[in-house]
C-alpha atoms as a PDB file:
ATOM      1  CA  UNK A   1      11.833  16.437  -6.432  1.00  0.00           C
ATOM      2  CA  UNK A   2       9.894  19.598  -5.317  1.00  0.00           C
ATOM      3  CA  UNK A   3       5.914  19.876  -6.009  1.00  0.00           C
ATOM      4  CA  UNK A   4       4.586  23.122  -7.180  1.00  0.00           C
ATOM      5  CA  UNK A   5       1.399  24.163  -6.146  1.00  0.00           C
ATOM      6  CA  UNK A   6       0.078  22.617 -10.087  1.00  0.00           C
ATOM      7  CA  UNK A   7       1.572  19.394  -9.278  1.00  0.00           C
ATOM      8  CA  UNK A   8      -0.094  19.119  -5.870  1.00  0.00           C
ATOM      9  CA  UNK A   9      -3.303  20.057  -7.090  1.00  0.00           C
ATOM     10  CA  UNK A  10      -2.470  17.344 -10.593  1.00  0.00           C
ATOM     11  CA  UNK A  11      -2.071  15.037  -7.738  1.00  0.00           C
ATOM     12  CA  UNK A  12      -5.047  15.633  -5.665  1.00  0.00           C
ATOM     13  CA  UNK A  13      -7.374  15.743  -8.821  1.00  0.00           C
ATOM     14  CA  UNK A  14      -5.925  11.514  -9.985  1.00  0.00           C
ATOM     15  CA  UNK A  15      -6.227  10.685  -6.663  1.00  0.00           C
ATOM     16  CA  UNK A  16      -9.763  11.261  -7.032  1.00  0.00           C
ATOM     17  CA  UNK A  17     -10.426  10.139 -10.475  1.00  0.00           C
ATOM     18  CA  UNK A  18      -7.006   8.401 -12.232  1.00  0.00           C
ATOM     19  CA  UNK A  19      -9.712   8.116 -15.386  1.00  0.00           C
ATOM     20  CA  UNK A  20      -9.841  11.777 -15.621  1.00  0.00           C
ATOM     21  CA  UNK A  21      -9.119  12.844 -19.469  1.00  0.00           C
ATOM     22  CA  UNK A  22      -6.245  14.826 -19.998  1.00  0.00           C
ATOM     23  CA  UNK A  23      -8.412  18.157 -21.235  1.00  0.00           C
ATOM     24  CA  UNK A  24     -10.566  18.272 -18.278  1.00  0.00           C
ATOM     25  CA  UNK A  25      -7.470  18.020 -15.976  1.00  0.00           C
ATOM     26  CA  UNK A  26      -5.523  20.669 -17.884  1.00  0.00           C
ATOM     27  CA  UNK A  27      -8.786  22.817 -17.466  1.00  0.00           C
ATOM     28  CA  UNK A  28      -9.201  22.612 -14.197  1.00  0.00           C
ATOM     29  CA  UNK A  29      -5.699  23.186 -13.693  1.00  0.00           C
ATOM     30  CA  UNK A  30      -5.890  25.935 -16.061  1.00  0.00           C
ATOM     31  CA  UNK A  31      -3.015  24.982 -18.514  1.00  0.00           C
ATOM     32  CA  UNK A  32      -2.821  23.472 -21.313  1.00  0.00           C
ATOM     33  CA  UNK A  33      -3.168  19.463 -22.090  1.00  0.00           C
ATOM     34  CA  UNK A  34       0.502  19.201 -23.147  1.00  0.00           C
ATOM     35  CA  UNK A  35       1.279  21.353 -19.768  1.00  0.00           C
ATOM     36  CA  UNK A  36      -0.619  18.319 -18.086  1.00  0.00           C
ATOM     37  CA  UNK A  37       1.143  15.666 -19.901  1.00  0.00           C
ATOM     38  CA  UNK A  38       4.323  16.955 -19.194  1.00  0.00           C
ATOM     39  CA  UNK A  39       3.823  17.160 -15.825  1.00  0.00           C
ATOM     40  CA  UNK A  40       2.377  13.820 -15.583  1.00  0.00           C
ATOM     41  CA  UNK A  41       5.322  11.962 -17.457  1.00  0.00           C
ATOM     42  CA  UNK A  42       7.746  14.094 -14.411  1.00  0.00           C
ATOM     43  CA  UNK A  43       5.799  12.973 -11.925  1.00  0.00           C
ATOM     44  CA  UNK A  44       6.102   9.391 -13.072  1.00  0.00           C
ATOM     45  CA  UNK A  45       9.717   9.814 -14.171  1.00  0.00           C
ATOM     46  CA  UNK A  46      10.628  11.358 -10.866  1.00  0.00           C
ATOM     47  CA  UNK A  47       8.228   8.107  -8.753  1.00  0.00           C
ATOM     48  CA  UNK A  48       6.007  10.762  -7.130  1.00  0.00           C
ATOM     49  CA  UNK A  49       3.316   8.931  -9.115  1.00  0.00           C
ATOM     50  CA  UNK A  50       3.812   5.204  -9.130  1.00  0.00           C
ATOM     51  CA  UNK A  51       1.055   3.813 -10.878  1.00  0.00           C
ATOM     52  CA  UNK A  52      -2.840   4.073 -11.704  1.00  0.00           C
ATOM     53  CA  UNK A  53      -5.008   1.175 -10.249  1.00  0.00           C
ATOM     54  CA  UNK A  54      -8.588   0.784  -9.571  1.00  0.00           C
ATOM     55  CA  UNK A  55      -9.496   0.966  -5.721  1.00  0.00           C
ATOM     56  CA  UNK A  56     -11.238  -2.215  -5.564  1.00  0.00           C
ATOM     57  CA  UNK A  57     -13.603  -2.786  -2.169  1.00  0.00           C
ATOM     58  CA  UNK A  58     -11.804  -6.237  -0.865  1.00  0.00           C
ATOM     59  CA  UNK A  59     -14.860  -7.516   1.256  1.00  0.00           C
ATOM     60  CA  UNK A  60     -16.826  -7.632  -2.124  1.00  0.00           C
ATOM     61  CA  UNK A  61     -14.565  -9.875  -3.280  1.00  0.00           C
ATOM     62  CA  UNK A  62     -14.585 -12.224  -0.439  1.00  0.00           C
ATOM     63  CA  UNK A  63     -11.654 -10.792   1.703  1.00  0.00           C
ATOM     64  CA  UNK A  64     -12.944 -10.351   4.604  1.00  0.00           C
ATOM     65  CA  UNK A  65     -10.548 -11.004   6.935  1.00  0.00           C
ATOM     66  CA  UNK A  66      -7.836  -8.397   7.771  1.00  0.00           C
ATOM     67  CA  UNK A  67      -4.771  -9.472   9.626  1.00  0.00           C
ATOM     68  CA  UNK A  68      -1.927  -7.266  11.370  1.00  0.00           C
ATOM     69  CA  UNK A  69       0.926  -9.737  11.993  1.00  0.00           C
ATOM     70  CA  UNK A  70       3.727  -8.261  14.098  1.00  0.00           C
ATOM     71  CA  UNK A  71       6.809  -9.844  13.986  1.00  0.00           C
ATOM     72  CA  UNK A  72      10.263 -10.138  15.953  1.00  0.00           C
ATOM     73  CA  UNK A  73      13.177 -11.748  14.012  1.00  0.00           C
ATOM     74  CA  UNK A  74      16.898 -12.201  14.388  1.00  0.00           C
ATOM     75  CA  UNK A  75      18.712  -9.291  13.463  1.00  0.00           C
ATOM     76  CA  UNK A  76      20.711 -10.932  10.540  1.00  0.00           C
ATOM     77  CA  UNK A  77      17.414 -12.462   8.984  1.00  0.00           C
ATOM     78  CA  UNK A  78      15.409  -9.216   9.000  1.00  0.00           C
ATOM     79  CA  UNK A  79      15.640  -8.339   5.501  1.00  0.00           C
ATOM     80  CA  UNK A  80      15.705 -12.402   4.025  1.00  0.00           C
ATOM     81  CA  UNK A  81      12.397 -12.526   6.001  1.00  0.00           C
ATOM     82  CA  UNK A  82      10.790  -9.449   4.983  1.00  0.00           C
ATOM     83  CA  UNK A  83      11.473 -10.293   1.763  1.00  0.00           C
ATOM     84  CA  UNK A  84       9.876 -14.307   1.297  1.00  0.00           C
ATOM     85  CA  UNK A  85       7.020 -12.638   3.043  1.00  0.00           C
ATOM     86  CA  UNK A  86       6.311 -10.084   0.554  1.00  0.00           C
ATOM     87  CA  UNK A  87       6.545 -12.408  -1.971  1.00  0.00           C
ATOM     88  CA  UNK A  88       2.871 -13.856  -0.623  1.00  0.00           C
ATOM     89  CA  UNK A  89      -0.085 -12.635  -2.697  1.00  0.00           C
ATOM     90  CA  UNK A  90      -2.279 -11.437   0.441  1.00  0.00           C
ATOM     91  CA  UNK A  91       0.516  -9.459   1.999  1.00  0.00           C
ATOM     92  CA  UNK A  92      -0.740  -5.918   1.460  1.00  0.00           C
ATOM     93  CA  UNK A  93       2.298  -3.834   3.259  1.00  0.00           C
ATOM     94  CA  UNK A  94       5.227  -5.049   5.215  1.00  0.00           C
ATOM     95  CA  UNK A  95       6.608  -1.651   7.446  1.00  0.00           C
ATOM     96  CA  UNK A  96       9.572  -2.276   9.925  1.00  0.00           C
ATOM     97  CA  UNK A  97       8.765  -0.281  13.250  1.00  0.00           C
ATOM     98  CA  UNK A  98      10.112   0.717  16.401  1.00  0.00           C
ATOM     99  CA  UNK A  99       8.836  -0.752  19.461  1.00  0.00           C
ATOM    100  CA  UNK A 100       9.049  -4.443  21.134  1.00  0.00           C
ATOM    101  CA  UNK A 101       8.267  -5.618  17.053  1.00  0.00           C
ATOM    102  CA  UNK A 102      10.809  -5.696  14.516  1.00  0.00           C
ATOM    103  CA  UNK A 103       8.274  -5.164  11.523  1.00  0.00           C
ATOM    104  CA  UNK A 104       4.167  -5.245  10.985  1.00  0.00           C
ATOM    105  CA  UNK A 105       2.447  -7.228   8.087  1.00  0.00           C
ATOM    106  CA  UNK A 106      -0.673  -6.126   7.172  1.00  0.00           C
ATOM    107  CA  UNK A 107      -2.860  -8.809   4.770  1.00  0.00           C
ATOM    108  CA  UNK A 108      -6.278 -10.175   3.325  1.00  0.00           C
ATOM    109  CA  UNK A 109      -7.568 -13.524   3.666  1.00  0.00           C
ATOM    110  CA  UNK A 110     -11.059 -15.027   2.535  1.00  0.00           C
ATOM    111  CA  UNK A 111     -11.120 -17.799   4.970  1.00  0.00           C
ATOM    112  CA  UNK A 112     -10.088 -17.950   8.569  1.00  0.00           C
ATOM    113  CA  UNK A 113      -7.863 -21.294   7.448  1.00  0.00           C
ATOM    114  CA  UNK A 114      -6.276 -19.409   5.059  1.00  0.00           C
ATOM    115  CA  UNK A 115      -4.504 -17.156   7.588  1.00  0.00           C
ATOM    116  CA  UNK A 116      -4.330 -20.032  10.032  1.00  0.00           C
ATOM    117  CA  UNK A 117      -1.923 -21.773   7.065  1.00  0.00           C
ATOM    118  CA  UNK A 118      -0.619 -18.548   6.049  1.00  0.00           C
ATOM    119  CA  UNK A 119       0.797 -18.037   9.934  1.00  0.00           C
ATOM    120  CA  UNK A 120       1.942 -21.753  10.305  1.00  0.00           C
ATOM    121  CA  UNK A 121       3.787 -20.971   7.474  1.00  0.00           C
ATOM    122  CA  UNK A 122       5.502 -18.131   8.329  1.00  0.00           C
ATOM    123  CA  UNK A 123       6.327 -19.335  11.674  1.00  0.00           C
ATOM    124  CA  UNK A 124       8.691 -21.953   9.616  1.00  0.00           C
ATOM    125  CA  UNK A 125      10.494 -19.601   8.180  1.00  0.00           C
ATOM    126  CA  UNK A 126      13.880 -19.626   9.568  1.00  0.00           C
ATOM    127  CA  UNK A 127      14.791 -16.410  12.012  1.00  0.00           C
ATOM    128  CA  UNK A 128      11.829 -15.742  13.319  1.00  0.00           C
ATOM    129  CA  UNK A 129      11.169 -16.170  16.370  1.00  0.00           C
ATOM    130  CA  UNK A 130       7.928 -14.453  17.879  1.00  0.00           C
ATOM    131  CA  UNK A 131       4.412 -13.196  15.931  1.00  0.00           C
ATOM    132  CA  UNK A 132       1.475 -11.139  17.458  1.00  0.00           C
ATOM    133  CA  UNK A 133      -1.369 -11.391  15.265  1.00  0.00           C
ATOM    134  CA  UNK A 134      -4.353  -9.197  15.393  1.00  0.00           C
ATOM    135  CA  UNK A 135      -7.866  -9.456  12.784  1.00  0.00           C
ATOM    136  CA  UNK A 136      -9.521  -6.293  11.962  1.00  0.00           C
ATOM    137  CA  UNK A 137     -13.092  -6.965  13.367  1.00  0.00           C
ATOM    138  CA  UNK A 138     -14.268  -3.419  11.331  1.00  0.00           C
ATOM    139  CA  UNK A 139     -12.435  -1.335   9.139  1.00  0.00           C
ATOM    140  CA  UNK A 140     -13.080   2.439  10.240  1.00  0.00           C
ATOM    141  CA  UNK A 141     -11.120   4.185   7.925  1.00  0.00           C
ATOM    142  CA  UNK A 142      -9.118   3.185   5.183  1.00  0.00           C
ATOM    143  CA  UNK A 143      -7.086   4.956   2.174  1.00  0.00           C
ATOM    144  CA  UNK A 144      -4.170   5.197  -0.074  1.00  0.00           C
ATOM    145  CA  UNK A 145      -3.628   8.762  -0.384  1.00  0.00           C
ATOM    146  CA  UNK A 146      -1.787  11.211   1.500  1.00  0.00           C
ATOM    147  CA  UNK A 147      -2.993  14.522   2.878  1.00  0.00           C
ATOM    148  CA  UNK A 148      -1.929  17.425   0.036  1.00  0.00           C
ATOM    149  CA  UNK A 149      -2.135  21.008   1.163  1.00  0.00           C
END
């Protein structure tokens, strides 16, 4: 699906506010509120926009711990394993990658014994066979959106 330059700036404007009322998007836009609407249930329809969620700050709610778990597997279990993994409530993203790793994990943990279980866990899981894990000691910068023109 192509993005007009409307759509891109629709975009940029929810990933700023997703609260924003319909009227005040459509004026800044300069089109109408059933213009806006319209565009919004495309967007959706089409998976350009995926949701609306609060951006919630994890460390205020105890999560202080950031892990980056690379992983090598065998081959045939790549998939299986991605899968049980994303299954876990702290696993943020899962992205296979090129390199010596077959795919990175990135997750949240409260407590230090919480990734240390989280880990021995994994480790069970049948077809993998090596993990690198590295904590986060401070988070620089971090985002959900995408650069739009």
């Amino acid at each position: 699906m192509g993005a007009d330059d409307k759509d891109i700036k629709l975009i940029r404007e929810l990933s700023q506010d997703g609260r924003r009322s319909l009227k005040s998007l459509a004026t800044e836009l300069g089109v109408s509120t059933v213009t806006v609407m319209n565009r919004m249930k495309r967007l959706r329809e089409s998976g350009v926009l995926k949701g609306f969620t609060a951006v919630v700050d994890p460390s205020k709610l105890g999560y202080n711990i950031t892990a980056i778990i690379s992983i090598v597997t065998k081959r045939k279990e790549l998939v299986s394993i991605e899968k049980k993994l994303a299954q876990h409530p702290n696993v943020l993203a899962i992205y296979d990658v090129t390199g010596t790793y077959d795919f990175i994990v990135v997750s949240r943990f409260r407590k230090i014994t919480d990734l240390n279980r989280f880990l021995k866990k994994s480790l069970a899981i049948e077809g993998i066979e090596n993990t690198y894990t590295q904590v986060a000691l401070n988070v620089m910068k971090e985002t959900i959106g995408i650069p739009l023109k």
